[in-house]
Protein backbone atom coordinates (compact mmCIF):
# COMPACT_ATOMS: atom_id res chain seq x y z
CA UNK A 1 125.92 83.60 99.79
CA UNK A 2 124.84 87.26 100.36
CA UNK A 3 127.36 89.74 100.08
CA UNK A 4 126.57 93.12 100.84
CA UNK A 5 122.79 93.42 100.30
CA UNK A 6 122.20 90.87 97.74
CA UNK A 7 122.77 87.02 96.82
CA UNK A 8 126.19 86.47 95.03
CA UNK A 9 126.15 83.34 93.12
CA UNK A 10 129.07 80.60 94.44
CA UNK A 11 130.24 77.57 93.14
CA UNK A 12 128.51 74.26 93.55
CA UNK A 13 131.56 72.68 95.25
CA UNK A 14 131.88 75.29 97.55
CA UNK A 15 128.54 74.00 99.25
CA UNK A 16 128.85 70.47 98.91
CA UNK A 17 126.70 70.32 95.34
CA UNK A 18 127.67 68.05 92.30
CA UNK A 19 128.30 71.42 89.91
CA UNK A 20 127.41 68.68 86.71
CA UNK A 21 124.01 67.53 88.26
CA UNK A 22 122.85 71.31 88.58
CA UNK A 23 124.15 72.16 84.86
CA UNK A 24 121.43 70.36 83.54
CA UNK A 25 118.43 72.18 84.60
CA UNK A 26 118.86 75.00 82.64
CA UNK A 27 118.99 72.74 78.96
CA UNK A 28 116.34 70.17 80.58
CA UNK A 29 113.42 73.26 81.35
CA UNK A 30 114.03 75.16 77.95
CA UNK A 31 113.55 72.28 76.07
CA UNK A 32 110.13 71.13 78.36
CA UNK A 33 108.46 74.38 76.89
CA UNK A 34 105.30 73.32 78.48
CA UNK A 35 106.45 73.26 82.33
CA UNK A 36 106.58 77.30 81.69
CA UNK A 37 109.57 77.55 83.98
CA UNK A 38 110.10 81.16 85.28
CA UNK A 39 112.80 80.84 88.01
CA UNK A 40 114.76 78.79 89.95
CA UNK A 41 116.94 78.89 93.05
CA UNK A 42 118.93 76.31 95.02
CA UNK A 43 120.73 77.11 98.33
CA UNK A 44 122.77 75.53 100.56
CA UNK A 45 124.57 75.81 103.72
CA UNK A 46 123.73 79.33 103.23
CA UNK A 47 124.95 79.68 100.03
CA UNK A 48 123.18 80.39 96.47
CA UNK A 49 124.45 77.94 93.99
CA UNK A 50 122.07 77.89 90.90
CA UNK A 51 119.95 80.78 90.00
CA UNK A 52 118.29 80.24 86.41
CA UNK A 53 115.29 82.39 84.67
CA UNK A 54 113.71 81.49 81.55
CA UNK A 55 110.77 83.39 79.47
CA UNK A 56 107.35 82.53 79.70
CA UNK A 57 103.31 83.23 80.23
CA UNK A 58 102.13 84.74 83.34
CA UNK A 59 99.64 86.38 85.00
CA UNK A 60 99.47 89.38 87.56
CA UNK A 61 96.76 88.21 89.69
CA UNK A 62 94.69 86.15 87.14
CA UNK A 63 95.07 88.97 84.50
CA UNK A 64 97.40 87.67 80.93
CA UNK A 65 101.07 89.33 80.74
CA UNK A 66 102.36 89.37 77.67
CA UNK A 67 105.70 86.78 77.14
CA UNK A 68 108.08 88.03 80.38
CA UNK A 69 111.83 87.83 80.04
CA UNK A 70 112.08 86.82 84.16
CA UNK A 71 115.06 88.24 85.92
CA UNK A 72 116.47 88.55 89.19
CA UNK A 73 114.54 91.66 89.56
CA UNK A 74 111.49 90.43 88.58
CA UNK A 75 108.02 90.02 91.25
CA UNK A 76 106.37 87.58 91.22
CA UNK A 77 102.92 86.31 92.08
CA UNK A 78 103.00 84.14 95.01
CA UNK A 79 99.70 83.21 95.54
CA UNK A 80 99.63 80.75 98.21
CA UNK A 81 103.48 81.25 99.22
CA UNK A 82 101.44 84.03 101.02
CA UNK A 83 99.56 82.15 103.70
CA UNK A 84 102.76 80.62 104.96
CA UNK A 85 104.11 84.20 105.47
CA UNK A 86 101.19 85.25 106.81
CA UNK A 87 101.15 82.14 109.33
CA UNK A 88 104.87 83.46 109.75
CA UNK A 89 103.42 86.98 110.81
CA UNK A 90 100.97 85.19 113.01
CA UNK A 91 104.34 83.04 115.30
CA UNK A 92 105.62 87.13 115.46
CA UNK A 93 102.33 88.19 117.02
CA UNK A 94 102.81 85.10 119.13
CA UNK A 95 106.50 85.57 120.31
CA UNK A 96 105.40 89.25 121.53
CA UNK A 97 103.30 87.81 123.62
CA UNK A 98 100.21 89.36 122.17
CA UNK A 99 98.52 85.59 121.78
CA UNK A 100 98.23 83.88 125.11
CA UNK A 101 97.38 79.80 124.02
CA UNK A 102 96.71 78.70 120.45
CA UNK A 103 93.98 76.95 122.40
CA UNK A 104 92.03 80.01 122.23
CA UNK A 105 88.62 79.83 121.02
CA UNK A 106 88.47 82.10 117.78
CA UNK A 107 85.55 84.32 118.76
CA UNK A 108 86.70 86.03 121.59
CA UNK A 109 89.27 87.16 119.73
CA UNK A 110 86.33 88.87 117.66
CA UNK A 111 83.20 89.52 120.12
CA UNK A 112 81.78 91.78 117.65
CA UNK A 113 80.77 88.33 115.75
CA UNK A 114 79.35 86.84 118.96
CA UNK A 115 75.96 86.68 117.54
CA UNK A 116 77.66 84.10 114.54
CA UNK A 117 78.83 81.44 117.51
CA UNK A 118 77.18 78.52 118.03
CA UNK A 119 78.02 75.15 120.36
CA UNK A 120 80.12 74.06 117.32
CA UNK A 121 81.73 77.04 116.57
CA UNK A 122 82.35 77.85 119.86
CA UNK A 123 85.14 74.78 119.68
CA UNK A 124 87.06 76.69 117.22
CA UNK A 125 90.63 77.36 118.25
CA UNK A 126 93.54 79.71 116.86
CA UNK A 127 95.09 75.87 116.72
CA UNK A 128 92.21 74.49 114.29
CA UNK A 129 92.48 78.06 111.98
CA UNK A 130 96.41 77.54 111.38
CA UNK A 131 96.08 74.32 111.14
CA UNK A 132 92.82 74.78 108.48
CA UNK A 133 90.74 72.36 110.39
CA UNK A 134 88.18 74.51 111.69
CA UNK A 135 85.58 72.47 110.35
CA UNK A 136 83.69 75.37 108.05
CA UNK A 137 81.55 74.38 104.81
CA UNK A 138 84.64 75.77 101.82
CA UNK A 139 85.37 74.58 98.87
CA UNK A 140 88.25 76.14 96.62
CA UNK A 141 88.58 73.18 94.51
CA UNK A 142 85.64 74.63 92.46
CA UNK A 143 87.01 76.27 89.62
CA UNK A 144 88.54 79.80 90.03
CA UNK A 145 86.21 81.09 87.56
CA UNK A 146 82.69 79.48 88.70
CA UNK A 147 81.82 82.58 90.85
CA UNK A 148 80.79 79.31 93.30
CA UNK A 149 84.56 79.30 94.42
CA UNK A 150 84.78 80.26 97.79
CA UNK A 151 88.34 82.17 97.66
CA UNK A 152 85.45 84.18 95.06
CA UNK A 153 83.24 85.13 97.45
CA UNK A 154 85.60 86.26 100.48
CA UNK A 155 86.94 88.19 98.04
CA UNK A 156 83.77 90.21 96.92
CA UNK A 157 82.28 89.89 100.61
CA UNK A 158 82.31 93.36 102.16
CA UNK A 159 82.99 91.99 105.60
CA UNK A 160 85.45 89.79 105.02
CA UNK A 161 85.65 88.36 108.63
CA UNK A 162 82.00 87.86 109.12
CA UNK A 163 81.82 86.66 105.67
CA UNK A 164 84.35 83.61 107.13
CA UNK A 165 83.00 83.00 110.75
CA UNK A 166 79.40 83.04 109.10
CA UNK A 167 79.72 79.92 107.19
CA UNK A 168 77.85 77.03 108.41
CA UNK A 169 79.93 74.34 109.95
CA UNK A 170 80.39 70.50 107.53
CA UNK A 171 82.10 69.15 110.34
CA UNK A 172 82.77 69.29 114.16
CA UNK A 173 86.53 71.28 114.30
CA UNK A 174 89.64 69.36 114.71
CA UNK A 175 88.01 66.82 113.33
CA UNK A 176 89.92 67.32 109.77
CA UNK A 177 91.73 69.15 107.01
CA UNK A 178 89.86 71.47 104.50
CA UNK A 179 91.87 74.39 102.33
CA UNK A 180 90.60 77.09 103.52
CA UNK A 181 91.71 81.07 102.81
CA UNK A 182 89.35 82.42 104.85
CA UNK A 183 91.15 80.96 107.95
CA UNK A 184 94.16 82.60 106.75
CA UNK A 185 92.41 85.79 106.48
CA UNK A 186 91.31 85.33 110.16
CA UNK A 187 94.38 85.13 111.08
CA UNK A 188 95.57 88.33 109.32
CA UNK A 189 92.78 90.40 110.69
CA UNK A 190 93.81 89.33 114.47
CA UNK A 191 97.22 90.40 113.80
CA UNK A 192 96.27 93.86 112.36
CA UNK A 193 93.86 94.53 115.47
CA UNK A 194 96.80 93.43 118.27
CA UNK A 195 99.25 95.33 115.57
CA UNK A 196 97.04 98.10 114.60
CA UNK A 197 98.50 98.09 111.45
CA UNK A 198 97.34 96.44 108.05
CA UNK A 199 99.30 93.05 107.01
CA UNK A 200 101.24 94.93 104.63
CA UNK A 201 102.54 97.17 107.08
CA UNK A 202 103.27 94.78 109.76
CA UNK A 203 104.78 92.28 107.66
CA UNK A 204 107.13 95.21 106.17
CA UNK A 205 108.22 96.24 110.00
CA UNK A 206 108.10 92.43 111.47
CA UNK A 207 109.46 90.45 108.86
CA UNK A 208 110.59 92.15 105.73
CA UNK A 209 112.60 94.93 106.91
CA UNK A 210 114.85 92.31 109.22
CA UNK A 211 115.21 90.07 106.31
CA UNK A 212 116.78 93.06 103.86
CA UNK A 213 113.42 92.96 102.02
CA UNK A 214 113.23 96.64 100.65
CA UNK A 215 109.74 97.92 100.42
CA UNK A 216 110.35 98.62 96.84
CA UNK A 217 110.69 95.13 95.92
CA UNK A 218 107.64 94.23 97.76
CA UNK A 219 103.82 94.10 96.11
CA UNK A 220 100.16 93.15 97.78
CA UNK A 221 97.64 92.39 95.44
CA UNK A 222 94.53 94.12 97.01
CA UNK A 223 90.65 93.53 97.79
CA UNK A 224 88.22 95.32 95.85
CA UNK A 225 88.14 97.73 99.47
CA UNK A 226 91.95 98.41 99.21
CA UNK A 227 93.08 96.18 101.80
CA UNK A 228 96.40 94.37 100.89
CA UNK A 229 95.02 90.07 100.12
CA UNK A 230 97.44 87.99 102.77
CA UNK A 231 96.25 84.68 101.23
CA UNK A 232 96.80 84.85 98.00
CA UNK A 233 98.06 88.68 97.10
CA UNK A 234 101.88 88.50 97.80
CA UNK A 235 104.45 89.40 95.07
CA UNK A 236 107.71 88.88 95.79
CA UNK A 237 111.45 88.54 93.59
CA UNK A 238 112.52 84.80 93.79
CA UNK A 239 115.31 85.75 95.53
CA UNK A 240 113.60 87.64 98.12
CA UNK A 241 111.86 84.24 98.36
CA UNK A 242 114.94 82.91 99.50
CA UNK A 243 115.76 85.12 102.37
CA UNK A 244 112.44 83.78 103.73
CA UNK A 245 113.41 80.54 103.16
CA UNK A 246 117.22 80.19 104.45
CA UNK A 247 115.62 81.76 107.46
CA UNK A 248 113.25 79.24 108.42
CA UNK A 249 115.54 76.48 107.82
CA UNK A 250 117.76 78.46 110.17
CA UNK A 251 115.33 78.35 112.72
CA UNK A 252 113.98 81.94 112.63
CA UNK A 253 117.34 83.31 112.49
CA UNK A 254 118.72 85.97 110.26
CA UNK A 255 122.25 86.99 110.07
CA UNK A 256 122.94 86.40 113.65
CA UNK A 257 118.93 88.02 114.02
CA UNK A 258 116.27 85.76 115.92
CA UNK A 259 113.40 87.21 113.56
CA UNK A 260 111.16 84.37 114.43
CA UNK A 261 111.14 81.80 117.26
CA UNK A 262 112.93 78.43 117.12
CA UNK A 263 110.02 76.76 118.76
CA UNK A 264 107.61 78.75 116.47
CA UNK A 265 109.31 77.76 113.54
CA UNK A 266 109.30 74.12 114.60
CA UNK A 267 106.14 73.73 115.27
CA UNK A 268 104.62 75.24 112.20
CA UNK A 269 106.97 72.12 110.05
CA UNK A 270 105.56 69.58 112.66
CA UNK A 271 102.99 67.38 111.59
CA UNK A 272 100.00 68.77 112.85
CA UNK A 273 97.28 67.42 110.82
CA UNK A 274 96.47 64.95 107.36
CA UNK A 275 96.62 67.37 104.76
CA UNK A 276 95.72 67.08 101.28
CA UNK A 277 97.10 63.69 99.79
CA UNK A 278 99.92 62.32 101.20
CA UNK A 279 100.57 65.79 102.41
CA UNK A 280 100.82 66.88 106.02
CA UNK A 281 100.13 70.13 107.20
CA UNK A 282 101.76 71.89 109.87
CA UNK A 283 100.95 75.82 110.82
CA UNK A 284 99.98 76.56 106.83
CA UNK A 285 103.32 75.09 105.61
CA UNK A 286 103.11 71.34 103.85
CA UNK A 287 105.16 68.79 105.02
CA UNK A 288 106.70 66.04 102.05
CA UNK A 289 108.93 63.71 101.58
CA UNK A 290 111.03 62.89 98.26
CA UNK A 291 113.06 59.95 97.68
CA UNK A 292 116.73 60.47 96.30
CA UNK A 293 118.57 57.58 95.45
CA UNK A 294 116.84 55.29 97.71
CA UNK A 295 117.04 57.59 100.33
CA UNK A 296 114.19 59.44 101.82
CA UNK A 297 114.13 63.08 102.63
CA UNK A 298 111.58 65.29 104.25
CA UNK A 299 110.96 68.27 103.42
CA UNK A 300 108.43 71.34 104.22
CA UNK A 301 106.97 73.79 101.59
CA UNK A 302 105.41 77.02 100.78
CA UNK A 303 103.00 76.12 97.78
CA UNK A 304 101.28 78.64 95.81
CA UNK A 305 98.84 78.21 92.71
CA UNK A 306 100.90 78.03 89.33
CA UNK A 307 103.55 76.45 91.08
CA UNK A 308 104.70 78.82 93.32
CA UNK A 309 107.18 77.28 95.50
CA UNK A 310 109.81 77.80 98.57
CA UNK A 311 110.98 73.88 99.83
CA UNK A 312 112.98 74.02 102.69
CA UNK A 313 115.21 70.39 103.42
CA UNK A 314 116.29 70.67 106.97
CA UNK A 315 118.81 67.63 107.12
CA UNK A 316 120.52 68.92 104.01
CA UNK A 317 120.56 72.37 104.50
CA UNK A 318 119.04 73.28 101.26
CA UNK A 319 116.07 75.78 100.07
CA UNK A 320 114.46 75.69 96.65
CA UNK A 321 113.06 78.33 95.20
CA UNK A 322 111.01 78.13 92.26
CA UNK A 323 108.26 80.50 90.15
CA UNK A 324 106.16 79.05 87.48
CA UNK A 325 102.73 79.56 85.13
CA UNK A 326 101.22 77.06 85.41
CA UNK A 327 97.70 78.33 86.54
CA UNK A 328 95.66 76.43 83.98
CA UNK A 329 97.64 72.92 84.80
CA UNK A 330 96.92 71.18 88.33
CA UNK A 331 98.99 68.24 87.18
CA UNK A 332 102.01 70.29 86.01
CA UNK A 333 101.94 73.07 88.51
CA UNK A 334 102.52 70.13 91.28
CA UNK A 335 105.52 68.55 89.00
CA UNK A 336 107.62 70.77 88.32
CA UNK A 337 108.83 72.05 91.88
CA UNK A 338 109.33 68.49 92.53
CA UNK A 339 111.13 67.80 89.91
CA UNK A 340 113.77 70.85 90.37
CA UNK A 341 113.67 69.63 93.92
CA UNK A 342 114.11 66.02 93.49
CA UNK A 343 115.99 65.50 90.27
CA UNK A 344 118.42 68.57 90.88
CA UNK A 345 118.55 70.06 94.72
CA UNK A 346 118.44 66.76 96.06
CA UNK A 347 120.54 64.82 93.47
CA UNK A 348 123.02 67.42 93.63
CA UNK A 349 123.76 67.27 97.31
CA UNK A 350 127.16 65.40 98.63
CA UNK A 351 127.07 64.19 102.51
């Protein structure tokens, strides 16, 4: 529950949580060593009812810290937590009116690129960037340290836009999913032009600021140009995190505060495309399912690298917050959320 300007920590019963099921998490991750545990939040009904922190590696944007001692005050890297705020950003731009149809073909929202268009790229629409389905040739699954990597090479590229609509097209768009940052970046750079401010700033008057997100507590990792990164760049506390989160599962509301639309916020958790595995994908948030007790519950997620992680569990009212290490472990880095999702949140909950 927030009391005054900050979370308060309540009892377990008091939301509807088995208080013994949510003991254990703090025992079971400081045993597991290895799943380099930094934080972990569960809310429900509004209400914060487990906030652990543990000591661990970490990195500030791919450079070593030494061994942190994580705390409530604590940033964090978010890495890919960012492109679901940014998409956030993008449903604000919307709501004002400032985008007419997601059906939009990209390049006329940048004419200076004209030259780039082709027949096929002339088919992309605002629709195929959030829903990274634009059909570019990208490939982040290279490792982050072969300079191959294409998050690499937007971020050396001194035109970051052109650098994106420049790429040569590997399939016709729509026609299916592909991670892609650069599409996130495109939509950044349309909101600063309509905003005429940079992401950082807009997000801080647009999103932050009606959240209770101080400034202070609020960090971009930037491009080699100075430009704040809104795919991969955010740093945020965990339970700043958490604000975002209890807001989208209320629907864009704050504290009585419609920050973002309802029927923004429900289409970006809709099912818009096949994501990665037996992901979907909706407007750069995934879309999951977990099963509890023989009971299945869906569930939509901000994912970042490391295990970066905000689940939100509409039907039972609950958001998960969790900050990890785990940039040198694919395997991990995708089990732990789940399991302080599935084996606590989710456990825990009484209907």
């Amino acid at each position: 529950m927030l009391i005054g300007e900050d979370w308060v920590l309540q009892p377990a019963e008091s939301a509807g949580m088995d208080g013994a099921v949510l003991a254990g998490l703090k025992p079971h991750f400081t045993a597991w060593r290895e799943a380099n545990l930094h934080a972990a939040l569960i809310l429900r009904h509004g209400k914060l009812v487990l906030e652990e922190y543990f000591t661990g590696d970490d990195t500030h944007w791919s450079q070593p810290l030494p061994q942190t001692v994580f705390n409530a005050a604590t940033r964090h890297d978010m890495r890919s937590v960012s492109k679901s705020v940014t998409s956030l950003l993008f449903g604000i731009a919307v709501d004002r009116g400032w985008i007419k149809s997601l059906d939009q073909p990209v390049f006329a929202l940048f004419p200076e690129y004209a030259a780039l268009a082709d027949a096929a790229k002339d088919r992309i629409t605002l629709r195929h960037v959030l829903t990274m389905s634009a059909g570019f040739a990208w490939d982040e699954n290279i490792p982050y340290s072969d300079p191959a990597n294409s998050e690499r090479k937007l971020i050396v590229a001194p035109d970051r836009v052109r650098h994106v609509l420049e790429q040569p097209m590997a399939r016709p768009a729509g026609a299916t999913y592909n991670y892609n940052g650069g599409l996130t970046l495109l939509l950044a750079a349309i909101i600063e032009r309509l905003s005429g401010q940079g992401i950082d700033g807009f997000a801080q008057q647009a999103l932050f600021d009606p959240l209770g997100i101080r400034a202070a507590g609020v960090e971009w990792n930037r491009y080699p140009y100075g430009a704040a990164n809104p795919v991969s760049g955010l740093r945020l506390r965990p339970r700043d995190m958490a604000r975002i989160g209890q807001m989208v599962l209320d629907r864009g509301v704050w504290q009585g505060r419609a920050v973002v639309s309802p029927g923004w916020i429900s289409e970006s958790l809709e099912p818009q495309v096949n994501g990665a595995g037996l992901f979907f994908y909706g407007f750069q948030w995934w879309l999951g399912r977990s099963l509890v007790n023989r009971r299945e519950i869906r569930w939509a997620a901000a994912f970042g690298h490391g295990g970066q992680r905000i689940f939100i569990t509409p039907e039972l009212g609950i958001v998960v917050v969790v900050t990890a290490g785990l940039y040198g472990d694919p395997v991990l880095m995708n089990v732990v959320g789940e399991v302080v999702l599935r084996r606590y949140a989710l456990a825990a909950a009484k209907y």
